[in-house]
Protein backbone atom coordinates (compact mmCIF):
# COMPACT_ATOMS: atom_id res chain seq x y z
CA UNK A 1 0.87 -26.56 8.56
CA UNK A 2 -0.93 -24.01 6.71
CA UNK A 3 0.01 -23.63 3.06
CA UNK A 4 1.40 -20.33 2.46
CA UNK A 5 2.18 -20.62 -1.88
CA UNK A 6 0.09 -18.07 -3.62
CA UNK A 7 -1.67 -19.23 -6.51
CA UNK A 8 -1.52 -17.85 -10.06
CA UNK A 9 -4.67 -15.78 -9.85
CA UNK A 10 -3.37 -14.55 -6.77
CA UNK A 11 0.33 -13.17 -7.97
CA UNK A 12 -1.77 -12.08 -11.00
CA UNK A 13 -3.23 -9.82 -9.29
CA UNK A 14 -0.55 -8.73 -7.03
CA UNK A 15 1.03 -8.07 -10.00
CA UNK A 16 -2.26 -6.16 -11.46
CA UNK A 17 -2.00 -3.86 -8.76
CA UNK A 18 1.77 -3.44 -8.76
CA UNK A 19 1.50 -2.09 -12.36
CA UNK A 20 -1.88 -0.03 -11.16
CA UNK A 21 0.57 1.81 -8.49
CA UNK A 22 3.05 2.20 -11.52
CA UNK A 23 0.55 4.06 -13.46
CA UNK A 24 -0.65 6.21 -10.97
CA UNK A 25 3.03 7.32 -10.48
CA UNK A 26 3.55 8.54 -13.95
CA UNK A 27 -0.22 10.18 -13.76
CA UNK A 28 1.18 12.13 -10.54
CA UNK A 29 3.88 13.24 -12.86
CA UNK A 30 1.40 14.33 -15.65
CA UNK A 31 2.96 11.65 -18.36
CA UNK A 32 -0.51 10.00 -18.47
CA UNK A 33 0.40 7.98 -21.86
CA UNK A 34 2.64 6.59 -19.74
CA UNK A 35 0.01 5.89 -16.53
CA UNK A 36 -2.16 4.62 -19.09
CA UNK A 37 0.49 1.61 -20.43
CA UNK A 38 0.41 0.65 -16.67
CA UNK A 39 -3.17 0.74 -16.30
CA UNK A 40 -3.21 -1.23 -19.49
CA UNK A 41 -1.31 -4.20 -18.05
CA UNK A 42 -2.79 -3.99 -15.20
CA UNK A 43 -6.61 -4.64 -16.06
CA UNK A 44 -4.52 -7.14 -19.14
CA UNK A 45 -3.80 -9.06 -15.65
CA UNK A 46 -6.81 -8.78 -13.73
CA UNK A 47 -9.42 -7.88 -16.02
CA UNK A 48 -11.38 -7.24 -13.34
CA UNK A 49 -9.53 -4.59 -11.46
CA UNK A 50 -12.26 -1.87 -11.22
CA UNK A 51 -10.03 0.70 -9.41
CA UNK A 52 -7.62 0.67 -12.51
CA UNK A 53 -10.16 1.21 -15.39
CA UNK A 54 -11.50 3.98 -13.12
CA UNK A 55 -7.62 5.12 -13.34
CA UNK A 56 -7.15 4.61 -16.71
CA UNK A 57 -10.06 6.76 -17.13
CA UNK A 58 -8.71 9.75 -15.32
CA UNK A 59 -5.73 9.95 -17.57
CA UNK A 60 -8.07 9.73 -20.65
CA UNK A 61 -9.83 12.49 -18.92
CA UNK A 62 -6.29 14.66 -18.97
CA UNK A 63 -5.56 13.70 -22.67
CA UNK A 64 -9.21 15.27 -23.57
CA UNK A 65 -10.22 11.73 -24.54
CA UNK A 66 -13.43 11.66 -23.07
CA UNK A 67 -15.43 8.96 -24.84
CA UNK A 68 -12.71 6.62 -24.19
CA UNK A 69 -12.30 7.95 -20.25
CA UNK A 70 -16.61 6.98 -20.02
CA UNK A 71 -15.87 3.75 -21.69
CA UNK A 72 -13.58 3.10 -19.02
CA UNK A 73 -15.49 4.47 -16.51
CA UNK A 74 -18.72 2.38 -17.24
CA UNK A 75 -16.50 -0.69 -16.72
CA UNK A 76 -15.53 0.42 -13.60
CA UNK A 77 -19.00 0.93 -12.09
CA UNK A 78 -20.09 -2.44 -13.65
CA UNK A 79 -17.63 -4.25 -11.90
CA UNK A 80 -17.97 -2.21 -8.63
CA UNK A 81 -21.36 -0.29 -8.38
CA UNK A 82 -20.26 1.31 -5.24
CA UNK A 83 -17.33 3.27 -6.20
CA UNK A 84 -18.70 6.38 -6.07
CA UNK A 85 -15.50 7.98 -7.51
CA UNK A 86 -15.73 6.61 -10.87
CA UNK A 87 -19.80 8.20 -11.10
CA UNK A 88 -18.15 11.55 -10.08
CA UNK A 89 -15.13 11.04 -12.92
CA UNK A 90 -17.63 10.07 -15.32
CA UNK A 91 -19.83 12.78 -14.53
CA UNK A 92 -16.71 14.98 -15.26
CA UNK A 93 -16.30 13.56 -18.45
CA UNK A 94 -19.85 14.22 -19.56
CA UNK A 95 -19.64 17.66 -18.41
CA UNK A 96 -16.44 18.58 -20.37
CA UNK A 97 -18.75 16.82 -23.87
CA UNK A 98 -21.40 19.41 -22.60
CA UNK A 99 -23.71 16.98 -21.51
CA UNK A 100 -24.96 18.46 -18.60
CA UNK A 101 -27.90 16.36 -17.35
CA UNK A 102 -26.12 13.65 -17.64
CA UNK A 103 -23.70 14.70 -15.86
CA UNK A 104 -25.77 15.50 -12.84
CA UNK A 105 -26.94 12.07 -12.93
CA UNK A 106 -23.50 10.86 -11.45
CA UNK A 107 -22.73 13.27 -9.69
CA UNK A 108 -26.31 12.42 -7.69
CA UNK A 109 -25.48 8.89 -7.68
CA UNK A 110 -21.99 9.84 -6.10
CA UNK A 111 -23.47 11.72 -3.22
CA UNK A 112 -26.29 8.78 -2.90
CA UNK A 113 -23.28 6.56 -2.35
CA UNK A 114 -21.16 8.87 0.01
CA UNK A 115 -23.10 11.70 1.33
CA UNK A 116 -19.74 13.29 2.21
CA UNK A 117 -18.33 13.93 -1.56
CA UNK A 118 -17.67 17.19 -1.57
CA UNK A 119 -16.04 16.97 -4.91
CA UNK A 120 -19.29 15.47 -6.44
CA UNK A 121 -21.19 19.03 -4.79
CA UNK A 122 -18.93 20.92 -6.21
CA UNK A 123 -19.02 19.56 -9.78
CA UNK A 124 -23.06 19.32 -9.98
CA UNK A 125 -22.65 22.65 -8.56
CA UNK A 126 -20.86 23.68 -11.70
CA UNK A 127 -22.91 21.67 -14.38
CA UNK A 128 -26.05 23.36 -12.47
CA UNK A 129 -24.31 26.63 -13.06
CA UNK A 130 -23.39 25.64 -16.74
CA UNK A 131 -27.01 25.26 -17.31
CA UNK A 132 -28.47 28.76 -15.87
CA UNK A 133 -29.80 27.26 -12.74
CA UNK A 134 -27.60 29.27 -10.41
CA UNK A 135 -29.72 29.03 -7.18
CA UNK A 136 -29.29 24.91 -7.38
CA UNK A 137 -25.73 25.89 -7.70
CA UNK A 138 -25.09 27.38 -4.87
CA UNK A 139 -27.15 25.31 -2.68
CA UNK A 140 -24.18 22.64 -4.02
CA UNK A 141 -21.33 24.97 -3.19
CA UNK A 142 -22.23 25.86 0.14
CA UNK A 143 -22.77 21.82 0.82
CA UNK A 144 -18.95 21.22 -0.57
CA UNK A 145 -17.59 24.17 1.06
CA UNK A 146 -19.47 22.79 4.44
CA UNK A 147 -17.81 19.51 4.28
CA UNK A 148 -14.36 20.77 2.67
CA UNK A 149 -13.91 24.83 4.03
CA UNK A 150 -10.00 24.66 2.06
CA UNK A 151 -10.75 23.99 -1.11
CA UNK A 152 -10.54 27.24 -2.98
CA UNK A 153 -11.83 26.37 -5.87
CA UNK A 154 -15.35 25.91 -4.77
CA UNK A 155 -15.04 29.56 -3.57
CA UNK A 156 -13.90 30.38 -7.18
CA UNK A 157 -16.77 28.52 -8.56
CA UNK A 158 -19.50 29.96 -5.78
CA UNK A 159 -18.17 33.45 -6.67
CA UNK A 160 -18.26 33.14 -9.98
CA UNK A 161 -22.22 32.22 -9.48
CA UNK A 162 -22.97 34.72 -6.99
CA UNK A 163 -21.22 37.47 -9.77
CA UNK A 164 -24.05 35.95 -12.36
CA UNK A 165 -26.76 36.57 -9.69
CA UNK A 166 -25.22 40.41 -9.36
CA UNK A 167 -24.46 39.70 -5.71
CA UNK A 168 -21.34 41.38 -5.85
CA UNK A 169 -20.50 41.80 -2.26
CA UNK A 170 -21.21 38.19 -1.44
CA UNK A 171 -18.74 36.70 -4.80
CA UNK A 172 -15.93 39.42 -3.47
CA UNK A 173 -16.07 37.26 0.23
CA UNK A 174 -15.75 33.96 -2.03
CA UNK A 175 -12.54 35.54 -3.70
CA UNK A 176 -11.24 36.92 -0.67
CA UNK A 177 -11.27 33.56 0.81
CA UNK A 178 -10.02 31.84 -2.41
CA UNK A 179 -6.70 34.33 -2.11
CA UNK A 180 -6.63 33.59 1.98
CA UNK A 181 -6.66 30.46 1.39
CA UNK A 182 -4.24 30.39 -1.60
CA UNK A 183 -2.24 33.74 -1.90
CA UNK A 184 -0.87 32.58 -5.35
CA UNK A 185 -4.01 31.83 -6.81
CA UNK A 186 -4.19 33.72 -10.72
CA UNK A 187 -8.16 32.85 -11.34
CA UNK A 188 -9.36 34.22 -7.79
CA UNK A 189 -7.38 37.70 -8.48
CA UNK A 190 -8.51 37.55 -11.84
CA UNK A 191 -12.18 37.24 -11.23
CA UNK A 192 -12.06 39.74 -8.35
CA UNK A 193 -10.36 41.99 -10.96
CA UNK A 194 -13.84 41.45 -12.84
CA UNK A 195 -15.96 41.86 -10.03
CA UNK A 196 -14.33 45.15 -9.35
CA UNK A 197 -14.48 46.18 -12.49
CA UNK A 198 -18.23 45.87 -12.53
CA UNK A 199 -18.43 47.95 -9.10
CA UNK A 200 -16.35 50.88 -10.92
CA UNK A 201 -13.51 50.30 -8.38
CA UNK A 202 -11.20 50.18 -11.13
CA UNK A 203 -7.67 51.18 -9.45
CA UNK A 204 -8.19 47.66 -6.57
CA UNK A 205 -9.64 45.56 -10.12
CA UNK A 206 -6.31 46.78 -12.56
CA UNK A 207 -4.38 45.47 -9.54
CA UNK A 208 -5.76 42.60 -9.11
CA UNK A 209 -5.87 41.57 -12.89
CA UNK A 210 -1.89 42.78 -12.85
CA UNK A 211 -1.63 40.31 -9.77
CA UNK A 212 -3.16 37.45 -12.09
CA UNK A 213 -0.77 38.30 -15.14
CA UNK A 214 2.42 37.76 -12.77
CA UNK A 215 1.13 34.80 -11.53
CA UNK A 216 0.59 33.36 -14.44
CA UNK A 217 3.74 34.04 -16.13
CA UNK A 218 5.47 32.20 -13.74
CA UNK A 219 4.96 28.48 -14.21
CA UNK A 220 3.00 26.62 -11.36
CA UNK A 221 1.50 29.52 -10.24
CA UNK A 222 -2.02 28.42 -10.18
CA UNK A 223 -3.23 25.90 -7.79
């Protein structure tokens, strides 16, 4: 008869994970001190449990802790190389310090590892953008929007490129399809507004901006 008892390591970690699920609970709720006490018992319990210092990282991330959400983040990778989630978190953490090359260099190990990230296009996208090289940029935001055509914010973030590069017409289609997509989205009116402005259609841009102000001033308006 097979033996079914668990052993300790085993309920350990069922444990680990049990409190994992906890924390990612309260992070759904935004109370991420609280998502990171369960993140801290579970790697306490399996201090190996990769997928929860990649957690507890995330909710470091959301407090603006980001030295401590890369500390957690380089365990993660160190205990599982292939997670290609925790290069793209990290890489977000080293883009919010400023750290721009650095953060590309996740971001292109996240793709490396799964080719179909569009998150990870989207974000070099952005650090590309942060550092002037706009045409790169793009190039990343058309790849994200190719493998994820509802996610408005790459719109927002290709428009807002396209407006550097003066290509007006092209970053109003990006905001169009940022407000199609999401009707009750404040930025995309708001940077239309600008892109208006800029075209001297200044009646359609002082609509749009009022459109943003409403939006805003009702909570969870924004995406």
């Amino acid at each position: 008869m097979k033996d079914e008892r668990k052993t300790k390591k085993q309920l350990l970690d069922e444990l680990a994970e049990l409190r994992r699920q906890i924390g990612i609970g309260y992070y759904a709720l935004g109370q991420h001190e609280n998502a990171i006490e369960g993140y801290d018992e579970a790697v306490r319990l399996n201090p190996k449990h990769a997928a929860a210092y990649n957690n507890r990282g995330n909710a470091y991330h959301a407090l603006g802790k980001q030295e401590r959400a890369i500390e957690d983040y380089d365990q993660a990778v160190r205990l599982d190389p292939g997670d290609f989630a925790a290069y793209n978190n990290r890489g977000t953490a080293y883009h919010a310090l400023g750290q721009n090359e650095r953060a590309i260099e996740d971001y292109d190990e996240a793709v490396r590892l799964n080719p179909e990230c569009s998150a990870a296009y989207n974000n070099r996208g952005t650090a590309y953008h942060d550092l002037g090289q706009h045409e790169r940029a793009i190039e990343d935001y058309d790849e994200a929007i190719r493998l994820d055509p509802t996610d408005t914010e790459v719109y927002i973030n290709r428009g807002n490129t396209l407006s550097r590069l003066c290509q007006y017409a092209r970053s109003l289609k990006d905001y169009d399809e940022a407000i199609r997509l999401n009707p009750d989205y404040s930025d995309a009116y708001n940077n239309r507004g600008v892109t208006l402005k800029r075209l001297g259609k200044y009646a359609e841009s002082e609509r749009d901006f009022a459109r943003a102000a409403r939006l805003r001033s009702v909570a969870g308006g924004d995406r």
